[in-house]
Protein backbone atom coordinates (compact mmCIF):
# COMPACT_ATOMS: atom_id res chain seq x y z
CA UNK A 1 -3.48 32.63 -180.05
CA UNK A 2 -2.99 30.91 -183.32
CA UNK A 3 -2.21 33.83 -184.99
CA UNK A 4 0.94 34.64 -182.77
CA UNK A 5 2.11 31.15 -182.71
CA UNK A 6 2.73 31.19 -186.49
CA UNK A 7 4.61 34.92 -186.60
CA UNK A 8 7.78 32.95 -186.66
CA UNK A 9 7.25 30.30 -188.80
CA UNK A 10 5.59 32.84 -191.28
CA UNK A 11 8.42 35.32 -191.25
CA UNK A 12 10.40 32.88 -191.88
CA UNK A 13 9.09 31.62 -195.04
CA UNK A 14 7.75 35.10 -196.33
CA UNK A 15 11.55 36.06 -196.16
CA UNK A 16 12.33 32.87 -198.51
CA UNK A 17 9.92 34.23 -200.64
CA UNK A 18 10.98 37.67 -201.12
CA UNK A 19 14.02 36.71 -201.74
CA UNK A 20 13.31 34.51 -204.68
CA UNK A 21 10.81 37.21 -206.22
CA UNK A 22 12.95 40.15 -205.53
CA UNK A 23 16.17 38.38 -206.54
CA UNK A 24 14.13 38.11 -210.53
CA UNK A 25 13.96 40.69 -212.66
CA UNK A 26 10.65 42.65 -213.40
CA UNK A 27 8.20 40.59 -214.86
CA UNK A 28 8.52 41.31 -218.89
CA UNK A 29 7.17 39.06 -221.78
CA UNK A 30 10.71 37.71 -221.55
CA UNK A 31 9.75 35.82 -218.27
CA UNK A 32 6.51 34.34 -219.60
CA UNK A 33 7.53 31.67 -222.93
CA UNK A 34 5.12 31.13 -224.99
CA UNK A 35 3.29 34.47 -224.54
CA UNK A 36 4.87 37.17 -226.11
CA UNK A 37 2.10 39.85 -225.20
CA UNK A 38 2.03 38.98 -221.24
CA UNK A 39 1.74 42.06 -219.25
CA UNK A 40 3.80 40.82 -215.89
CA UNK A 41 4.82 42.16 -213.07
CA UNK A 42 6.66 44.98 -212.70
CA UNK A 43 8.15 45.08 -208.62
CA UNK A 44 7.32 43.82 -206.02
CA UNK A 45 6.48 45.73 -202.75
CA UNK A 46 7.18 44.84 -199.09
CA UNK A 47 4.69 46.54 -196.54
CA UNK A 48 4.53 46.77 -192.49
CA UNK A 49 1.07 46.24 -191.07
CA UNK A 50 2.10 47.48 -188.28
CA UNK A 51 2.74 50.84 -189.86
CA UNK A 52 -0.02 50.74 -192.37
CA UNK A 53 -2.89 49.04 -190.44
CA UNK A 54 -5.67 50.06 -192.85
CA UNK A 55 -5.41 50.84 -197.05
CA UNK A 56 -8.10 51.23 -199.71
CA UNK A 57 -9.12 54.46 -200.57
CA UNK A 58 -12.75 53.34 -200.87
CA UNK A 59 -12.63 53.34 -197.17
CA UNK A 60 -9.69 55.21 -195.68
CA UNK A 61 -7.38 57.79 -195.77
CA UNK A 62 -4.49 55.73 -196.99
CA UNK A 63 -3.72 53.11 -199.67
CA UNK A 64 -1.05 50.91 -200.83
CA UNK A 65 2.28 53.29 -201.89
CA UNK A 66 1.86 52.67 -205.69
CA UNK A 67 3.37 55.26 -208.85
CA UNK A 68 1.01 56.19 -211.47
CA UNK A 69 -0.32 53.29 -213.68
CA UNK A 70 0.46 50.54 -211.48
CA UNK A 71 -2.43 48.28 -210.08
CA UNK A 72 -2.57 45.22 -207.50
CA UNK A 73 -4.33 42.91 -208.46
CA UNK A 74 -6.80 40.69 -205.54
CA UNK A 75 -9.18 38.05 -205.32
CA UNK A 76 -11.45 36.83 -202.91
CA UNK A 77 -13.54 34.05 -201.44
CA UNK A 78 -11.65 31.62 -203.18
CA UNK A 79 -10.84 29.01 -203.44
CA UNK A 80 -13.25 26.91 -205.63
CA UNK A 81 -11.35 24.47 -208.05
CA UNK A 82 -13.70 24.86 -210.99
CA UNK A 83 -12.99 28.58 -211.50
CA UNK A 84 -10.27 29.83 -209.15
CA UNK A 85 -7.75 27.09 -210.92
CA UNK A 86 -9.06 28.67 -214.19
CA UNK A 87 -7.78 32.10 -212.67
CA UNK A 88 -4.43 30.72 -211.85
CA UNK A 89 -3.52 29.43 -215.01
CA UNK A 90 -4.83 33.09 -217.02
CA UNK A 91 -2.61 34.75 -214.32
CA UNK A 92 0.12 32.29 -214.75
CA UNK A 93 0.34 32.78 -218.73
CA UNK A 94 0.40 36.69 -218.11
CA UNK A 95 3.44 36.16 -215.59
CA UNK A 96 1.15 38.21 -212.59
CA UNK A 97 0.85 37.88 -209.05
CA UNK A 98 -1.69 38.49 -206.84
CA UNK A 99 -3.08 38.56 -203.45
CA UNK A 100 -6.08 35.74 -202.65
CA UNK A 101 -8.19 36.28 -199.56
CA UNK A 102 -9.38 32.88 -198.41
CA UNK A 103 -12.87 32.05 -196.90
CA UNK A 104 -11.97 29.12 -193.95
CA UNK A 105 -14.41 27.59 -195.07
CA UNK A 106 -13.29 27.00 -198.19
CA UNK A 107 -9.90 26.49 -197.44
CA UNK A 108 -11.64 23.09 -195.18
CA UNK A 109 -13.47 22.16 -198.29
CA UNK A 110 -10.71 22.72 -200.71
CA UNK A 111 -7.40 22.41 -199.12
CA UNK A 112 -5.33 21.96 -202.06
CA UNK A 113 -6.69 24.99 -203.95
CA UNK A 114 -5.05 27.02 -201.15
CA UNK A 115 -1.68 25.18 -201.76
CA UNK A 116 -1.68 26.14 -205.43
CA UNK A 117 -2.42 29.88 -204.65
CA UNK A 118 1.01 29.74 -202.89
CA UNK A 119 3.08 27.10 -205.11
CA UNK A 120 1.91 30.09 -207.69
CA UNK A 121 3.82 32.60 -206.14
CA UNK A 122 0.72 34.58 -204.86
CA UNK A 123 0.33 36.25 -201.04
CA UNK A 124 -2.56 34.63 -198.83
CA UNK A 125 -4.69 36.52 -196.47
CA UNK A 126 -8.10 35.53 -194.90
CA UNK A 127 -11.07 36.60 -195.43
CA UNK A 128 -12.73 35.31 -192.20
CA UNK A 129 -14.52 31.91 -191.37
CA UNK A 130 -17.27 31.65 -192.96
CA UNK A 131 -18.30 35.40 -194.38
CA UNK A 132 -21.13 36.60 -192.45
CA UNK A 133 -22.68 39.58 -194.01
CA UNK A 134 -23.26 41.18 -190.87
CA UNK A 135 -19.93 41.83 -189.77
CA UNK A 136 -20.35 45.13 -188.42
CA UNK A 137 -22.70 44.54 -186.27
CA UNK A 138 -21.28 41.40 -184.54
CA UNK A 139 -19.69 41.31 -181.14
CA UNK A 140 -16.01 41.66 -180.41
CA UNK A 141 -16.36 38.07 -179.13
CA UNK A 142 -18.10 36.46 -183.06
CA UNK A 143 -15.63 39.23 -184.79
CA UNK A 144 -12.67 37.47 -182.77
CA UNK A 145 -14.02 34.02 -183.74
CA UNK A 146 -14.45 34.50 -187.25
CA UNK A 147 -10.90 35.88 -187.41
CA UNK A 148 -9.46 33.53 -185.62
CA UNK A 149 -11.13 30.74 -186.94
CA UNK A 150 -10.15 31.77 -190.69
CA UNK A 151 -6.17 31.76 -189.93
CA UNK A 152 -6.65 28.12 -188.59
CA UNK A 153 -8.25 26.83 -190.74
CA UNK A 154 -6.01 29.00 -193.92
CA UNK A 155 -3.40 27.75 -192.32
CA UNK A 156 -4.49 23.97 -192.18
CA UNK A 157 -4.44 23.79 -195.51
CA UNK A 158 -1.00 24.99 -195.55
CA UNK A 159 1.93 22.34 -196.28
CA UNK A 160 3.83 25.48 -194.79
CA UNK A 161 1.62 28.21 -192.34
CA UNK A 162 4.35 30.69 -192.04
CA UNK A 163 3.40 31.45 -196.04
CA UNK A 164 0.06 32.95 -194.58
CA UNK A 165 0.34 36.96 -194.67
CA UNK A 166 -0.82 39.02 -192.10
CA UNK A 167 -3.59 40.58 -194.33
CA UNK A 168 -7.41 40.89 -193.95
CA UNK A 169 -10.67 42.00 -195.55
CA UNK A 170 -13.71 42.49 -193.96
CA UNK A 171 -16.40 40.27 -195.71
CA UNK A 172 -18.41 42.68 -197.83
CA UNK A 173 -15.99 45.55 -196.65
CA UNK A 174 -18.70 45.43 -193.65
CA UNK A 175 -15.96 47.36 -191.20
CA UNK A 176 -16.58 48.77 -187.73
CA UNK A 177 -14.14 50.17 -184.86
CA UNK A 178 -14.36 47.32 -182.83
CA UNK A 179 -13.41 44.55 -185.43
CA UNK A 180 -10.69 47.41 -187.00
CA UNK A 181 -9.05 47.73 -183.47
CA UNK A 182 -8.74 43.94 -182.55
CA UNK A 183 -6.93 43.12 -185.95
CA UNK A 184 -4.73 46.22 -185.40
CA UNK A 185 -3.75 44.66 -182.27
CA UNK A 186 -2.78 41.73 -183.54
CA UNK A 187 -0.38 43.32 -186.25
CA UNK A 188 -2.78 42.16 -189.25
CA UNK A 189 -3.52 45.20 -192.04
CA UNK A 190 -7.11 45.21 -193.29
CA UNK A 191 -7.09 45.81 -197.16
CA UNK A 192 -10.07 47.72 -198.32
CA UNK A 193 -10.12 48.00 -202.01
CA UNK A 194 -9.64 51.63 -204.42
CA UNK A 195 -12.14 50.33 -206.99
CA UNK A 196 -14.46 47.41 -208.21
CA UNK A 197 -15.65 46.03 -210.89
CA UNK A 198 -19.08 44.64 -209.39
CA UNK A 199 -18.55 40.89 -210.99
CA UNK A 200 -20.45 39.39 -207.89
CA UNK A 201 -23.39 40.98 -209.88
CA UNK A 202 -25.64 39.01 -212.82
CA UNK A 203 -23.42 41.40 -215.43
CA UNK A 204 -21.46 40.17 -218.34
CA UNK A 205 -17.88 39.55 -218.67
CA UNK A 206 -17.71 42.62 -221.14
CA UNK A 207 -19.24 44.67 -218.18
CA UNK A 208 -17.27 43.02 -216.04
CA UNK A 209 -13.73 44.28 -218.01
CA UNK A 210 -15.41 47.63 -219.27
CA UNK A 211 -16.00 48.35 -215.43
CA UNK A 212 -12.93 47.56 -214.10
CA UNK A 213 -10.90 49.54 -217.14
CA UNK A 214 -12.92 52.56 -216.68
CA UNK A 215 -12.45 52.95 -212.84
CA UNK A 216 -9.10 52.12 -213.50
CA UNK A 217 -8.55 55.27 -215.75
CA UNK A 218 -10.44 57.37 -213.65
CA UNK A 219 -7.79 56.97 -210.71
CA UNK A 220 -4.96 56.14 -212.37
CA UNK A 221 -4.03 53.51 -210.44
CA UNK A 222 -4.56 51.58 -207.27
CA UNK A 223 -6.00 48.07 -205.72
CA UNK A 224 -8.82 46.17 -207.77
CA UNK A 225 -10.98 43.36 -206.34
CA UNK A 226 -12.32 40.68 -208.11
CA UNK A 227 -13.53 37.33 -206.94
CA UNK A 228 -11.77 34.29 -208.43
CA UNK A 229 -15.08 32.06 -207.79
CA UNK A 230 -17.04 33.77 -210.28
CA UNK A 231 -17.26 32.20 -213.94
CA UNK A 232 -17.75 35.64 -215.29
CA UNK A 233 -14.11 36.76 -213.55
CA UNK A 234 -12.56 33.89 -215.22
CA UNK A 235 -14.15 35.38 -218.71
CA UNK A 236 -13.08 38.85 -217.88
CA UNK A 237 -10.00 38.40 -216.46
CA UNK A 238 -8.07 37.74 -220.10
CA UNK A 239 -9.66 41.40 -221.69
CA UNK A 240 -8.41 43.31 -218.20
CA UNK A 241 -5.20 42.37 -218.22
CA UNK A 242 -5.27 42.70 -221.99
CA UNK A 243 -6.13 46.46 -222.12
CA UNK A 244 -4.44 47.21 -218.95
CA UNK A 245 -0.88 46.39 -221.32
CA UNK A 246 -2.16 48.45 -224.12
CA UNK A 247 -2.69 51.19 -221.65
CA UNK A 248 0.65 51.30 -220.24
CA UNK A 249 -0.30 50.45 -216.93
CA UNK A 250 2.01 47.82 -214.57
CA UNK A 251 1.35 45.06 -212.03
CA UNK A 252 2.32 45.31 -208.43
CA UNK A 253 2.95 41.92 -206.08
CA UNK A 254 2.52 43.02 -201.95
CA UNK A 255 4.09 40.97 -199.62
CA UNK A 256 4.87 41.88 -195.70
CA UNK A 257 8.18 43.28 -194.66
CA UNK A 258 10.34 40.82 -192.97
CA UNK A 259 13.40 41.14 -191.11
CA UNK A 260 15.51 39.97 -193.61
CA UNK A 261 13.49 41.55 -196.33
CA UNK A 262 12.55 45.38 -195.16
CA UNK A 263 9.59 47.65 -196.02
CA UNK A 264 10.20 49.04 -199.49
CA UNK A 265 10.99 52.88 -198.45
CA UNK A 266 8.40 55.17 -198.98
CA UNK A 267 6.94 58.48 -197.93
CA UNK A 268 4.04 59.28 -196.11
CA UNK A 269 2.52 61.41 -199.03
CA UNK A 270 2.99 58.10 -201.15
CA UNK A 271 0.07 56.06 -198.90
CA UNK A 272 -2.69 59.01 -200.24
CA UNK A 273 -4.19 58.00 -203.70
CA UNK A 274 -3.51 61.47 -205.01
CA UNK A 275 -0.44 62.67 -202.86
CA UNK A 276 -0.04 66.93 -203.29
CA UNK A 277 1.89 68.11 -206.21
CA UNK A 278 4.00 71.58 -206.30
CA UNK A 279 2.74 71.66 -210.14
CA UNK A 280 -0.86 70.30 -209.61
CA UNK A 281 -2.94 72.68 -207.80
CA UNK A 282 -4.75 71.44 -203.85
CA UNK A 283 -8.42 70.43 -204.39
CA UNK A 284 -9.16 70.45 -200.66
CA UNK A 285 -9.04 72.68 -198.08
CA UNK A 286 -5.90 72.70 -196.16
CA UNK A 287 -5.41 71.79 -192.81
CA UNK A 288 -5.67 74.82 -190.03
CA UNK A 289 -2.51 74.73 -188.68
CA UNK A 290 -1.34 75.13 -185.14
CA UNK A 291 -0.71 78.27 -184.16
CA UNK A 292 1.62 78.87 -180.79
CA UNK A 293 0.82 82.05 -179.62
CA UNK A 294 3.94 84.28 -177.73
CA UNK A 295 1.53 85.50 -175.21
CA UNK A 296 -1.08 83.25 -173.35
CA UNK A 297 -2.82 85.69 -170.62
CA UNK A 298 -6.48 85.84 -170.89
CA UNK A 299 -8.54 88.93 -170.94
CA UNK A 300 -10.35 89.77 -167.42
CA UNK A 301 -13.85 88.79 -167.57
CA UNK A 302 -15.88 92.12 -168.55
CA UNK A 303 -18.49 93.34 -165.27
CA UNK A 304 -22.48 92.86 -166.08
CA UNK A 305 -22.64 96.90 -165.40
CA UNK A 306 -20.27 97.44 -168.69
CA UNK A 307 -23.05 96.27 -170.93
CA UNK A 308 -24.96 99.43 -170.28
CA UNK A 309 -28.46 97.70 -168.50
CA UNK A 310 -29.62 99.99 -166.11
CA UNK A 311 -28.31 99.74 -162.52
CA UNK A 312 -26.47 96.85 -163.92
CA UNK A 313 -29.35 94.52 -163.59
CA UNK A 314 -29.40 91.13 -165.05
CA UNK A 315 -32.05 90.86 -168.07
CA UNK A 316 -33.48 87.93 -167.51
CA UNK A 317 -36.91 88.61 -165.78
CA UNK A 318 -37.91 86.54 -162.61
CA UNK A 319 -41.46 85.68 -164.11
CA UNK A 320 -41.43 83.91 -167.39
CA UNK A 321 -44.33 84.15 -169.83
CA UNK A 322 -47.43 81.28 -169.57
CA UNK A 323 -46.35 79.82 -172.73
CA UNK A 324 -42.68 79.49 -172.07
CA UNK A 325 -43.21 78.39 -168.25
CA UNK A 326 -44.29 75.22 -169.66
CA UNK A 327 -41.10 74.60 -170.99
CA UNK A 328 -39.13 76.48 -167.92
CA UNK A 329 -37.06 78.72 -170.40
CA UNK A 330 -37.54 82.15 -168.50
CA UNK A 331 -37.88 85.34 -171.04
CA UNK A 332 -37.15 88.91 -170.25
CA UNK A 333 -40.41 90.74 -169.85
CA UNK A 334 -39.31 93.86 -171.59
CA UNK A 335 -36.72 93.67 -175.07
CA UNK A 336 -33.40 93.46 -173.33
CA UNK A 337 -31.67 96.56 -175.18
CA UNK A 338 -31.63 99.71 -174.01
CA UNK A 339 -33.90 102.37 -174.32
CA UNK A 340 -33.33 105.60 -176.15
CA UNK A 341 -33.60 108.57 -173.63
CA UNK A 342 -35.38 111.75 -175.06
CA UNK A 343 -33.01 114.26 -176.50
CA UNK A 344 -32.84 117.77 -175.16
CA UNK A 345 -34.78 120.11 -177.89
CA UNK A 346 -31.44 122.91 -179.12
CA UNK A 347 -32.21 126.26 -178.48
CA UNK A 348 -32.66 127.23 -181.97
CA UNK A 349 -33.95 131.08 -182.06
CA UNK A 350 -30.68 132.69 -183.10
CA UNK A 351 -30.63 130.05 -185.66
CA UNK A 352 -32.69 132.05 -188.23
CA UNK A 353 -33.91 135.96 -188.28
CA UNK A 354 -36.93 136.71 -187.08
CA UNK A 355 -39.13 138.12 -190.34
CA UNK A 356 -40.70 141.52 -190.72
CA UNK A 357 -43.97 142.21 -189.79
CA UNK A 358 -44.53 143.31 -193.59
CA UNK A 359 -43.65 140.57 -195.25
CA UNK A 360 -46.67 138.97 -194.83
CA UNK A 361 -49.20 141.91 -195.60
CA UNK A 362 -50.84 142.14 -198.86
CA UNK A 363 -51.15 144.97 -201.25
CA UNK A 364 -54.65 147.04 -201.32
CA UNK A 365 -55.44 145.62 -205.32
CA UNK A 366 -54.09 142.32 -204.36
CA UNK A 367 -57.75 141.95 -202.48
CA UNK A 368 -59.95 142.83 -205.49
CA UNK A 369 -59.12 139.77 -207.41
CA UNK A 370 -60.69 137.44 -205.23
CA UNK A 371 -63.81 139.56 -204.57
CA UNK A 372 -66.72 137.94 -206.39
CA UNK A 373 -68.91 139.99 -209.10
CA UNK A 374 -72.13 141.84 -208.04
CA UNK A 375 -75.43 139.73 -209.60
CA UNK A 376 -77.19 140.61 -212.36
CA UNK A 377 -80.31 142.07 -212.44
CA UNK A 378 -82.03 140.08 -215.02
CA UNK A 379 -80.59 136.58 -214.17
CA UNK A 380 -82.35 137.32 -211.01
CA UNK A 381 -85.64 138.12 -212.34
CA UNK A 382 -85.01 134.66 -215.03
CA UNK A 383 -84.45 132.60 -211.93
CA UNK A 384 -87.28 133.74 -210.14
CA UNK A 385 -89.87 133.47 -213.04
CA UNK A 386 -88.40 129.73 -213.84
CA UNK A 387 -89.59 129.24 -210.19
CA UNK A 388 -92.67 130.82 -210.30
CA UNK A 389 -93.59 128.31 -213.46
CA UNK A 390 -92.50 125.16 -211.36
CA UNK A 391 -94.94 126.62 -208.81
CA UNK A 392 -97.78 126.79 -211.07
CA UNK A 393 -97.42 123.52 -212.90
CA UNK A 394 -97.42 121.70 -209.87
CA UNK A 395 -101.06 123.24 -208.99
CA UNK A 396 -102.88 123.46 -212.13
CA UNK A 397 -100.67 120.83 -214.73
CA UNK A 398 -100.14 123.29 -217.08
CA UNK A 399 -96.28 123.95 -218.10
CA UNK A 400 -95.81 127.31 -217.75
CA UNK A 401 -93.35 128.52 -220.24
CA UNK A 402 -91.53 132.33 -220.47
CA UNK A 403 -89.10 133.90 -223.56
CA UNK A 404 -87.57 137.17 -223.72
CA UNK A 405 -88.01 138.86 -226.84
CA UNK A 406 -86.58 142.22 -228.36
CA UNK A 407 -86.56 144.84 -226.03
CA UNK A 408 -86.42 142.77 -222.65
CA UNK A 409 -90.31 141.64 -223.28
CA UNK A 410 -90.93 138.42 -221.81
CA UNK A 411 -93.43 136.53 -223.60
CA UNK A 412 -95.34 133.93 -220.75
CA UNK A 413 -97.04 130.80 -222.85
CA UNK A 414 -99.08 128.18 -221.10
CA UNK A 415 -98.97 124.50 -222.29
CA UNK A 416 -101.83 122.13 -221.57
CA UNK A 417 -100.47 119.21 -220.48
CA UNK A 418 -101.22 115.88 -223.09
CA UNK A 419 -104.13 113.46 -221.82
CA UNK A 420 -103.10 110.49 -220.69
CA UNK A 421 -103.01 107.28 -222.53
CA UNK A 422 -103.38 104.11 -221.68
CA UNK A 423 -100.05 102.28 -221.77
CA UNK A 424 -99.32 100.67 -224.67
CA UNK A 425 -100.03 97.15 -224.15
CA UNK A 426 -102.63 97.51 -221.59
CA UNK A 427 -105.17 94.85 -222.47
CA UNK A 428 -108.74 96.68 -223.75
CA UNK A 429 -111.76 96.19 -221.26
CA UNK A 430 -114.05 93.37 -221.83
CA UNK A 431 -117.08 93.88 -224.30
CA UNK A 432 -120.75 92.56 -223.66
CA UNK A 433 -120.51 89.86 -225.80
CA UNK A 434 -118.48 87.72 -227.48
CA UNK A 435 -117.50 88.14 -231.47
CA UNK A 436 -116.88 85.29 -233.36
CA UNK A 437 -113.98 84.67 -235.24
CA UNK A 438 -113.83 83.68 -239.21
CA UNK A 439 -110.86 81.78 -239.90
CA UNK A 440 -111.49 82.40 -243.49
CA UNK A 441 -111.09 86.26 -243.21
CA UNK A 442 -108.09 86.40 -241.44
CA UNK A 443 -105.40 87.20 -243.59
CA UNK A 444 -101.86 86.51 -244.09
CA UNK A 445 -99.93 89.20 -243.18
C-alpha cells in the first residue's frame, strides 16, 4: 500500500522536523519581529496513533493531552490559493502552527499550496479524495479508496512525502466502525474535533470569532476546526487569535512521535477533556467495579414443590384461553397464588361470662311509659259528627256545619251552597237580533 511504503521516508523527515521545532524556544512575541502582540506557540506535542487511534471529544472518549487554556489549532479542505495563502501569512505573523487536512483533490489542483503548508512549519493530514458526504454509509472497499487515494495524491504534491502525518478526518466527521477500524489498522489516528465555530455556514466573520471564543471558554481548552478555504475564516481568523492572547490561553503544534523524537509523556487521565480532580467533585457516575468474590459455589436450584402450589403442580394450565391461543402464550386458568384455607372458628365460651337471666328484665313502671293514653270521649263524638256532615253534604249540597258552645251544646248550622256562575269569561248566548253599533257613543275610557 502507499501508505506503508512512505512510513520510512515520513519518519524520517517528521524526526528532522521535531527536532528543529523542539530545539526553539516557546513561541513568544520575541520570535515573531515586527509583531509585538503575536500570541505563538507555546510547545509542541508528539503523539502515537498507534496508542491514541481516535481524539475529539465531540465524538469520543478521548482527546488530544492538552493543560488548561491551550488550543490546537486545524484547518481543513484546503488548499485553495486565494484564501488558504491568506491563512498562512495571518498565522505566520502570529508565530502559530497548525494542522491542515488536505482534500486530494485539491492537493492535484493545487500542488504548491500543499508545499507551503509544510515550508510553514505546519503538520499535513488528509482529509480523503474527494470528500463524499456520505462517508458512513460507503463500503469498506470506496472507504479504502478514498483513503488511499488522498495519501497519493497528498503526497504527490510533496517535494518530500515522508512530511505527510499519519492523521485523518472523516469528511463531515461522517464516522462509522468500518472506516474507524481500517485506518486503525493502518496506524493512522482520526482527529475529530472538541468544538466549532460553524464558518462553513452563510454567518459573519464576527459570528464566526464570537462562536469560536465562546465554545472556547466553555471548555477551557481543546481542538478547534476551521476551514482555511472560507473568505469569512480568513476575516475571523485575526479577532480569534486576538482574544484568545487577551484571554490567557496558548497554542499547541501536534506532530507524530518518531523514533528519534518520542511521545511527549502523558497520563491516561490527560486524553479525557475534563480528567477527575481530588478537589473538583465527579459529575458522573462511577464505574461498577469488579468485584472477586472468595467463594464461587452456586446455590442448589430450589424444587417446584417449595413454592407452596398444591401437590407441587406446575401453574401453567394445559388449555389456554380463546384469546391468547391465537397468540400461543398459554395462561393459568385459575390466579396462580395460593388459596387461603378456612380458619378453624376458637372455642370462645370461657372467653366472656355468661349474663344473668335478670339483667335483661324490666321493672313493673318501666312498662307504663310506653302505654298509650285512653281516648277521649268528646274528640270521639267531634270526629264522628265532622263525618256525619261530609256524609250529608255529599247528598243534599248543603255544608253542614257544628260548634260547641258553653256547656258542651253543640250548635248544628246548615249552609246552602252558592249558585253557580258562569265562569268569568264565558262568552254570553247569542240574542235574536243584531244591535247596531254607534261609533259616536262609544266613549273613551
Amino acid at each position: 500500500m502507499i501508505a506503508s511504503r512512505l512510513v520510512g521516508v515520513r519518519i524520517g523527515s517528521w524526526t528532522l522536523v521535531c527536532v528543529m521545532l523542539l530545539g526553539l524556544p516557546a513561541g513568544h512575541a520575541a520570535d515573531c519581529p515586527g509583531h509585538a502582540d503575536a500570541i505563538g506557540t507555546s510547545r509542541t506535542l508528539a503523539v502515537d496513533p498507534r496508542e491514541h487511534p481516535r481524539v475529539g471529544s465531540m465524538q469520543y472518549p478521548e482527546t488530544l493531552p492538552l493543560r488548561d487554556h491551550e488550543v490546537v489549532l486545524t484547518f481543513d479542505d484546503g488548499p485553495l490559493p486565494r484564501n488558504s495563502n491568506q491563512v498562512l501569512q495571518i498565522l505566520a505573523d502570529n508565530c502559530v502552527k497548525a494542522t491542515f487536512f488536505i482534500i486530494g483533490q485539491q492537493a492535484l489542483a493545487n500542488p504548491e499550496g500543499v508545499r507551503k503548508y509544510v515550508a510553514a512549519g505546519h503538520s499535513i493530514g488528509t482529509h480523503s479524495q474527494t470528500h463524499p458526504l456520505k462517508f458512513e454509509r460507503m463500503p469498506i472497499e470506496q472507504i479504502r479508496k478514498q483513503v488511499e487515494d488522498g495519501i497519493a495524491s497528498t503526497s504527490a504534491a510533496l517535494s518530500d512525502p515522508g512530511m505527510l502525518a499519519p492523521f485523518f478526518r472523516f469528511p463531515g466527521l461522517l464516522r462509522s466502525d468500518a472506516a474507524e477500524e481500517y485506518l486503525a489498522s493502518r496506524g493512522i489516528m482520526v482527529w475529530s474535533t472538541d468544538f466549532l465555530a460553524d464558518d462553513w455556514h452563510r454567518i459573519s466573520p464576527s459570528r464566526v470569532a464570537d462562536l469560536a471564543i465562546k465554545r472556547l471558554e466553555a471548555s477551557g481548552k481543546g481542538i478547534l476546526l476551521l476551514h482555511d478555504i472560507q473568505a469569512r475564516t480568513v476575516a475571523a481568523l485575526p479577532k480569534i487569535l486576538q482574544e484568545m492572547k487577551a484571554r490567557g490561553y496558548r497554542i499547541v503544534h501536534v506532530v507524530p512521535a518518531t523514533p528519534q523524537q518520542p511521545k511527549t509523556p502523558t497520563d491516561p487521565q490527560d486524553w479525557q477533556m475534563h480528567p477527575p480532580s481530588e478537589t473538583v467533585p465527579i459529575a458522573r457516575w462511577p464505574k461498577i467495579p469488579n468485584f472477586v468474590f472468595a467463594e464461587t459455589a452456586l446455590l442448589p436450584a430450589p424444587a417446584v414443590s417449595e413454592f407452596g402450589t398444591p401437590g407441587g403442580k406446575q401453574l401453567l394450565s394445559e388449555e389456554p384461553f380463546e384469546r391468547v391461543k391465537r397468540h400461543g402464550v398459554p395462561l393459568p386458568r385459575e390466579a396462580p397464588w395460593p388459596q387461603v384455607a378456612a380458619l378453624p372458628a376458637e372455642d370462645t365460651s370461657d372467653a366472656l361470662p355468661v349474663p344473668e337471666k335478670d339483667l335483661f328484665e324490666m321493672p313493673a313502671d318501666a312498662h307504663a311509659a310506653f302505654r298509650l293514653p285512653p281516648p277521649r270521649a268528646d274528640l270521639a263524638r267531634e270526629a264522628g259528627t265532622e263525618t256525619r256532615a261530609k256524609q250529608a253534604y255529599a247528598r243534599t249540597g248543603h255544608a253542614v256545619r257544628s260548634h260547641i258552645g258553653r256547656g258542651g251544646h253543640r250548635t248544628v248550622r246548615v249552609q246552602h251552597a252558592p249558585q253557580s256562575s258562569p265562569p268569568k269569561h264565558q262568552p254570553h248566548e247569542k240574542t235574536a237580533g243584531k244591535r247596531s253599533i254607534h261609533v259616536a257613543n262609544l266613549k273613551k275610557r
